[in-house]
Protein backbone atom coordinates (compact mmCIF):
# COMPACT_ATOMS: atom_id res chain seq x y z
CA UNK A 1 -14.69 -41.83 4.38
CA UNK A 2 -11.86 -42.04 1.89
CA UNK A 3 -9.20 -39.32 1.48
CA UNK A 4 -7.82 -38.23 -1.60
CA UNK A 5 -4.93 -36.19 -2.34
CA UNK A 6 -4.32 -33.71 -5.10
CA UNK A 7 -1.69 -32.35 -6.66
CA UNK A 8 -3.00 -28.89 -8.24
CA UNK A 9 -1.83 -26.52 -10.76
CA UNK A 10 -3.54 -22.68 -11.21
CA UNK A 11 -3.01 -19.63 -12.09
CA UNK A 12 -2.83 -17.32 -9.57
CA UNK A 13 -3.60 -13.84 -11.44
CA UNK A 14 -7.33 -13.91 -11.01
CA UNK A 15 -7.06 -15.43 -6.92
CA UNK A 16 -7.22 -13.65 -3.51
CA UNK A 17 -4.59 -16.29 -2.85
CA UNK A 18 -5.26 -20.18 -1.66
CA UNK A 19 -7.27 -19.71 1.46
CA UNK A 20 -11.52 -19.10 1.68
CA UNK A 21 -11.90 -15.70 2.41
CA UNK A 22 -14.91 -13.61 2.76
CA UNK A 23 -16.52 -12.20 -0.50
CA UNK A 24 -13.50 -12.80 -2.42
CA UNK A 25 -12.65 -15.72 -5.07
CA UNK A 26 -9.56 -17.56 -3.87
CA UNK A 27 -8.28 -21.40 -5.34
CA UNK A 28 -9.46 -23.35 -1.94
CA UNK A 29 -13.51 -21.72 -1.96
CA UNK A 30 -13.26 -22.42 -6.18
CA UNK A 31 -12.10 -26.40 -5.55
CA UNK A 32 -14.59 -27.08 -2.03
CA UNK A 33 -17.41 -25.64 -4.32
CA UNK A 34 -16.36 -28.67 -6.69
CA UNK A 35 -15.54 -31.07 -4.30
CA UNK A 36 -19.11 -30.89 -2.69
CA UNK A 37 -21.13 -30.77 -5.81
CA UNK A 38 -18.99 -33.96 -6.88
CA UNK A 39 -20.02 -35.42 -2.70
CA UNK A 40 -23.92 -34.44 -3.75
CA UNK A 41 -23.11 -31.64 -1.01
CA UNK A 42 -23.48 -33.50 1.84
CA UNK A 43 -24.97 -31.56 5.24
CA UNK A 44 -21.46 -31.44 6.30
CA UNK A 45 -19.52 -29.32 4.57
CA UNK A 46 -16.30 -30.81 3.13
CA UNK A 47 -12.95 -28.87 3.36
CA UNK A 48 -10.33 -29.08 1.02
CA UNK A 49 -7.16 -28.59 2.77
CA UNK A 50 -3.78 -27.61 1.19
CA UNK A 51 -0.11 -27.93 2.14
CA UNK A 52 0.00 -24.04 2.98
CA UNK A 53 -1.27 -20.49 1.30
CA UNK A 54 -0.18 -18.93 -1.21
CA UNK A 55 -1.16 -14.91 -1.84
CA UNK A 56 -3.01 -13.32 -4.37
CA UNK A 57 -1.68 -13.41 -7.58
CA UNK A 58 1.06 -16.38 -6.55
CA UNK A 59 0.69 -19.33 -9.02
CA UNK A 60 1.55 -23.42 -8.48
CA UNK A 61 2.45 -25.89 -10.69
CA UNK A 62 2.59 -28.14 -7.45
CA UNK A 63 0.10 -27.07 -4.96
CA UNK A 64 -1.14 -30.43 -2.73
CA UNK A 65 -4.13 -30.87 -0.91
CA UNK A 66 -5.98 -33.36 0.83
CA UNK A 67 -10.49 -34.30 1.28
CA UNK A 68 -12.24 -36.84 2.46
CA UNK A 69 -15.61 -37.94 -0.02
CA UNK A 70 -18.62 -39.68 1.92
CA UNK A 71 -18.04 -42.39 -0.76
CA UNK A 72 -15.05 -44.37 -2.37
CA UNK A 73 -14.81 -43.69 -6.10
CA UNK A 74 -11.34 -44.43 -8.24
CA UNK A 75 -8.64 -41.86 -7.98
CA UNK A 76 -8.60 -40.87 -11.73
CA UNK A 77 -12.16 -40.70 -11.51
CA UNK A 78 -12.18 -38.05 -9.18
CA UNK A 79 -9.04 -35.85 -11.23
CA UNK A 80 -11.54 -36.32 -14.54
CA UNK A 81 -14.54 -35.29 -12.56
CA UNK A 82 -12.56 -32.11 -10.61
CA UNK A 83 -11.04 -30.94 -14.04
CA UNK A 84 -14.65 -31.36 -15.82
CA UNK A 85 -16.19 -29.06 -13.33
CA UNK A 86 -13.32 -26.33 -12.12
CA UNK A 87 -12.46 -23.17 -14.16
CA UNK A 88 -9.60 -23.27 -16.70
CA UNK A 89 -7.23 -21.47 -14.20
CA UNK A 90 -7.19 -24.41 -12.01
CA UNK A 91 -5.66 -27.78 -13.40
CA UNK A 92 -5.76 -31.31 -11.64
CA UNK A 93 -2.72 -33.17 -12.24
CA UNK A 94 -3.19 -36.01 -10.25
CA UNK A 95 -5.43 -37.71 -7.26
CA UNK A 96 -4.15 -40.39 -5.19
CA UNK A 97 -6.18 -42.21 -2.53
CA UNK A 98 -4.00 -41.61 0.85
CA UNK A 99 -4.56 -42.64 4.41
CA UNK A 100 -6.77 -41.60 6.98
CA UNK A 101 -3.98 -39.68 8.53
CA UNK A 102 -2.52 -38.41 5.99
CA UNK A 103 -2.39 -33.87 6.05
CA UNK A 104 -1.33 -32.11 3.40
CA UNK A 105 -0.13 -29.19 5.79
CA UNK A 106 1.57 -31.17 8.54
CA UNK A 107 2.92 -33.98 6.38
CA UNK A 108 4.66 -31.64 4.31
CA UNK A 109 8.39 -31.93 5.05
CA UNK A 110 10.00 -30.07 1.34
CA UNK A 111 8.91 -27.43 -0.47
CA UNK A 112 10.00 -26.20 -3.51
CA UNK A 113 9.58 -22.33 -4.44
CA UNK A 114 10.50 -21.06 -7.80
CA UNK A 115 10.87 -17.20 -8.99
CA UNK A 116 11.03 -15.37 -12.44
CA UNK A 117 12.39 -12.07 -12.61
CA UNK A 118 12.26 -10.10 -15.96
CA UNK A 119 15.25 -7.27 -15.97
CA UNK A 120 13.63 -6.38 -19.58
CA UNK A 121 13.17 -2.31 -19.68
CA UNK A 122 9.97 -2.31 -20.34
CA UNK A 123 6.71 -4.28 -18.86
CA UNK A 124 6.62 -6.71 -21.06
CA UNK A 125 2.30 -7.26 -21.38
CA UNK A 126 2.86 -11.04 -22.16
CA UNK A 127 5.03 -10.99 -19.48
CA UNK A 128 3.49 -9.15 -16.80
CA UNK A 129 1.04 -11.70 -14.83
CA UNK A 130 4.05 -14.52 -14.41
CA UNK A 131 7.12 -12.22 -13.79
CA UNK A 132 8.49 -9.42 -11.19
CA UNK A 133 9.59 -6.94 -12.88
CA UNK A 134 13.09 -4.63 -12.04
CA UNK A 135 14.36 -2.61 -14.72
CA UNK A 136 17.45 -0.87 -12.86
CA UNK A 137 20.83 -1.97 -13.55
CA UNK A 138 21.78 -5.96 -11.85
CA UNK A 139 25.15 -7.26 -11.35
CA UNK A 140 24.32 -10.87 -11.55
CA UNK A 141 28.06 -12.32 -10.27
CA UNK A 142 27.14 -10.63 -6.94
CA UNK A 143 23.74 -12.17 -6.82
CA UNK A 144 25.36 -15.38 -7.28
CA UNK A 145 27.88 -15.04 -4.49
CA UNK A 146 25.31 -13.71 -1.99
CA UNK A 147 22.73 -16.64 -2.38
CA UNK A 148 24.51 -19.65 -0.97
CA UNK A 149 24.55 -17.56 2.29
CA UNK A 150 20.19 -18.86 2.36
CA UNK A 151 21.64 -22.36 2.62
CA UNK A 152 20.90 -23.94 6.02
CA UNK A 153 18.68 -23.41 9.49
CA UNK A 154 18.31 -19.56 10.39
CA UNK A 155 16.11 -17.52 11.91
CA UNK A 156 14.44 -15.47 9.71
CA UNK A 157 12.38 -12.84 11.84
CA UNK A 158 14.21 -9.99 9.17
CA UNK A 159 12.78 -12.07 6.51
CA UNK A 160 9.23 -12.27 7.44
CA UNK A 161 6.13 -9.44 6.57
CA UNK A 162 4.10 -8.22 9.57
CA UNK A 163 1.19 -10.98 10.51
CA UNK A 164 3.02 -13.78 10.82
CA UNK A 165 1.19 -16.45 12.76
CA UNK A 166 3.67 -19.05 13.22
CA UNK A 167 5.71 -19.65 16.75
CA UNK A 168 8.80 -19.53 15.76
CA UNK A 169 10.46 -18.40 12.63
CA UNK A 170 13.41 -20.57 12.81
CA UNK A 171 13.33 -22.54 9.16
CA UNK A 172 15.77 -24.66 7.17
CA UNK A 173 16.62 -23.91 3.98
CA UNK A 174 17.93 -26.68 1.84
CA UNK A 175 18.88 -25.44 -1.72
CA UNK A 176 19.43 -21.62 -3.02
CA UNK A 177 19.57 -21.81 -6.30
CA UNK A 178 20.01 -18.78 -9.17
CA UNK A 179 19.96 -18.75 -12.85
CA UNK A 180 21.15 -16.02 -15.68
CA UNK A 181 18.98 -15.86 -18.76
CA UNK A 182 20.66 -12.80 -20.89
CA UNK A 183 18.99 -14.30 -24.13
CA UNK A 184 15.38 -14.05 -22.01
CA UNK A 185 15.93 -10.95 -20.23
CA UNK A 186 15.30 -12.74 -16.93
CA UNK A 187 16.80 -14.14 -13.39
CA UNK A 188 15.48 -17.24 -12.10
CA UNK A 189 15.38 -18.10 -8.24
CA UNK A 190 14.78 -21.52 -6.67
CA UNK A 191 14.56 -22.45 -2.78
CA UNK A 192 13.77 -25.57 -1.33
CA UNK A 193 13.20 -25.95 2.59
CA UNK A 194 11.23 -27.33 5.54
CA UNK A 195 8.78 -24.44 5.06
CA UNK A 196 8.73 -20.92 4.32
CA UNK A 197 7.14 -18.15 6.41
CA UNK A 198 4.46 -15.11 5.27
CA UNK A 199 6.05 -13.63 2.14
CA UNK A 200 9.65 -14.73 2.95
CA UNK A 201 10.56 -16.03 -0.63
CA UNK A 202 9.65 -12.80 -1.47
CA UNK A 203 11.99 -10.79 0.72
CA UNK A 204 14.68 -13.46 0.18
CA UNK A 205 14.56 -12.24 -3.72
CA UNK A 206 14.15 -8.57 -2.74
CA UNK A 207 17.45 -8.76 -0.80
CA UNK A 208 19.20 -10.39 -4.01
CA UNK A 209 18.10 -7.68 -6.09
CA UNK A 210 19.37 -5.16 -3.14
CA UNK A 211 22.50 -7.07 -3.56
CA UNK A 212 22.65 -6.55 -7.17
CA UNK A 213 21.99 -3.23 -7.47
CA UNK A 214 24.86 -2.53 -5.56
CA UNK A 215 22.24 -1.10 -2.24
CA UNK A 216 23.74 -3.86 0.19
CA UNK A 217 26.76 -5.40 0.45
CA UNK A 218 27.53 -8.58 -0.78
CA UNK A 219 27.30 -10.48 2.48
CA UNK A 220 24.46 -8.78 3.83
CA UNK A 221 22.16 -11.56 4.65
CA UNK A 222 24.21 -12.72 7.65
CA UNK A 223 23.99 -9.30 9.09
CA UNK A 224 20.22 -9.64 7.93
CA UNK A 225 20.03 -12.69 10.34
CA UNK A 226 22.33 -11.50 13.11
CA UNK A 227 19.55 -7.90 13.37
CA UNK A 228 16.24 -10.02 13.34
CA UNK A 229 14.80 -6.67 11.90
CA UNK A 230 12.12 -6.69 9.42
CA UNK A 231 12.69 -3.04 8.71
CA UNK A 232 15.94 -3.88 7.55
CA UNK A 233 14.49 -5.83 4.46
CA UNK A 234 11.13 -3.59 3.60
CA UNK A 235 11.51 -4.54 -0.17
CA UNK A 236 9.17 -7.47 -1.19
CA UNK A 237 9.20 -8.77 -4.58
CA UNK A 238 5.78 -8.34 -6.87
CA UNK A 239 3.68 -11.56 -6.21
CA UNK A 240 3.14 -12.56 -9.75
CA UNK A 241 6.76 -13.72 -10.35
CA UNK A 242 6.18 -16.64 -7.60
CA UNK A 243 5.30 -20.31 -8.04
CA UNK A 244 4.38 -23.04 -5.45
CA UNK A 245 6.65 -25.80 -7.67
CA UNK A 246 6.39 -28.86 -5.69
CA UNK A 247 5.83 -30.18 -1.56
CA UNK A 248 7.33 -33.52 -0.61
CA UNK A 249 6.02 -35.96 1.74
């Protein structure tokens, strides 16, 4: 059976996140509903699998996943077919036939994470389904100093929500990036790393804005890492404001 890989933009405001779930529409039951009427739904189910979850409400402009078809059609045949048949809040941006062993999960050795912020003080309604949203006073200069402190392989146990199934939560973060967009009324995050555990971009921004507001210290994330306490860093950042950007193989 040939496997195909994906690359996969949607919108995450109308999702229960990325993974099947009971009773609930979510990006992965919405693209194996496709995948098998495209197969002739074959007695075996076929599973889509992607390079991780996201939660509800979390977009991607970079989402990959991988399925094998019971047949060989061409690669752009199968993006034109996908897009024909899924709903408007999912977008196919490119198939590629792949290798038997290829896995979109464990082949993944980058991802890329991106975050918009609106400091605007009100909810902007055009606004509202693709930003967080903080309206209290920011210091910007200190956000900037604190984020380079992300940079490198940490153990992030204060940094990760309560259900984490992973065995360890040691990651390494590559690039912490930050930008200042007075003119837009907005703060953009980026992090790249080997992987990123259950809401921890998230918490990672929360901090910053912490930091910010003047509530922490400055260099507060190395104390965050020296505790290994989640209760330390209970603030997580609104969902909508997150975007799976890209995964690198």
């Amino acid at each position: 059976m040939p496997r195909y890989k994906a690359t996969i933009a949607y919108d995450g405001t109308d999702f229960f996140g990325w993974q099947v779930q009971p009773n609930k529409r979510t990006v992965q039951a919405e693209m194996e509903l496709v995948v098998n009427k495209m197969a002739k739904n074959p007695a075996e189910h076929i599973r889509v699998q992607g390079s991780g979850r996201t939660d509800a409400r979390v977009h991607a402009k970079g989402q990959v996943a991988h399925f094998d078809l019971p047949f060989d059609i061409p690669a752009d045949a199968v993006r034109k077919g996908l897009s024909t048949m899924l709903p408007y809040d999912i977008g196919i941006k490119k198939v590629e036939k792949v290798s038997d062993d290829f896995h979109a999960q464990f082949n993944a050795h980058d991802k890329t994470y991106f975050y918009r912020f609106s400091t605007s003080e009100y909810i902007d309604p055009f606004k509202r389904n693709y930003t967080g949203h903080w309206h209290r006073r920011l210091n910007p200069e200190l956000m900037q100093q604190a984020i380079g402190d992300y940079v490198g392989e940490h153990d992030w146990l204060s940094f990760v929500a309560s259900g984490y199934q992973q065995k360890t939560t040691v990651r390494t973060v590559y690039s912490a990036k930050m930008w200042y967009k007075p003119e837009e009324e907005e703060i953009w995050f980026e992090f790249s790393g080997n992987g990123f555990l259950y809401n921890q971009i998230r918490i990672m921004v929360g901090v910053l804005l912490e930091i910010g507001n003047g509530v922490r210290p400055v260099d507060d994330i190395k104390r965050l890492f020296e505790v290994k306490d989640r209760q330390q860093a209970q603030f997580t950042a609104p969902a909508q404001g997150l975007y799976l950007m890209d995964v690198k193989y």
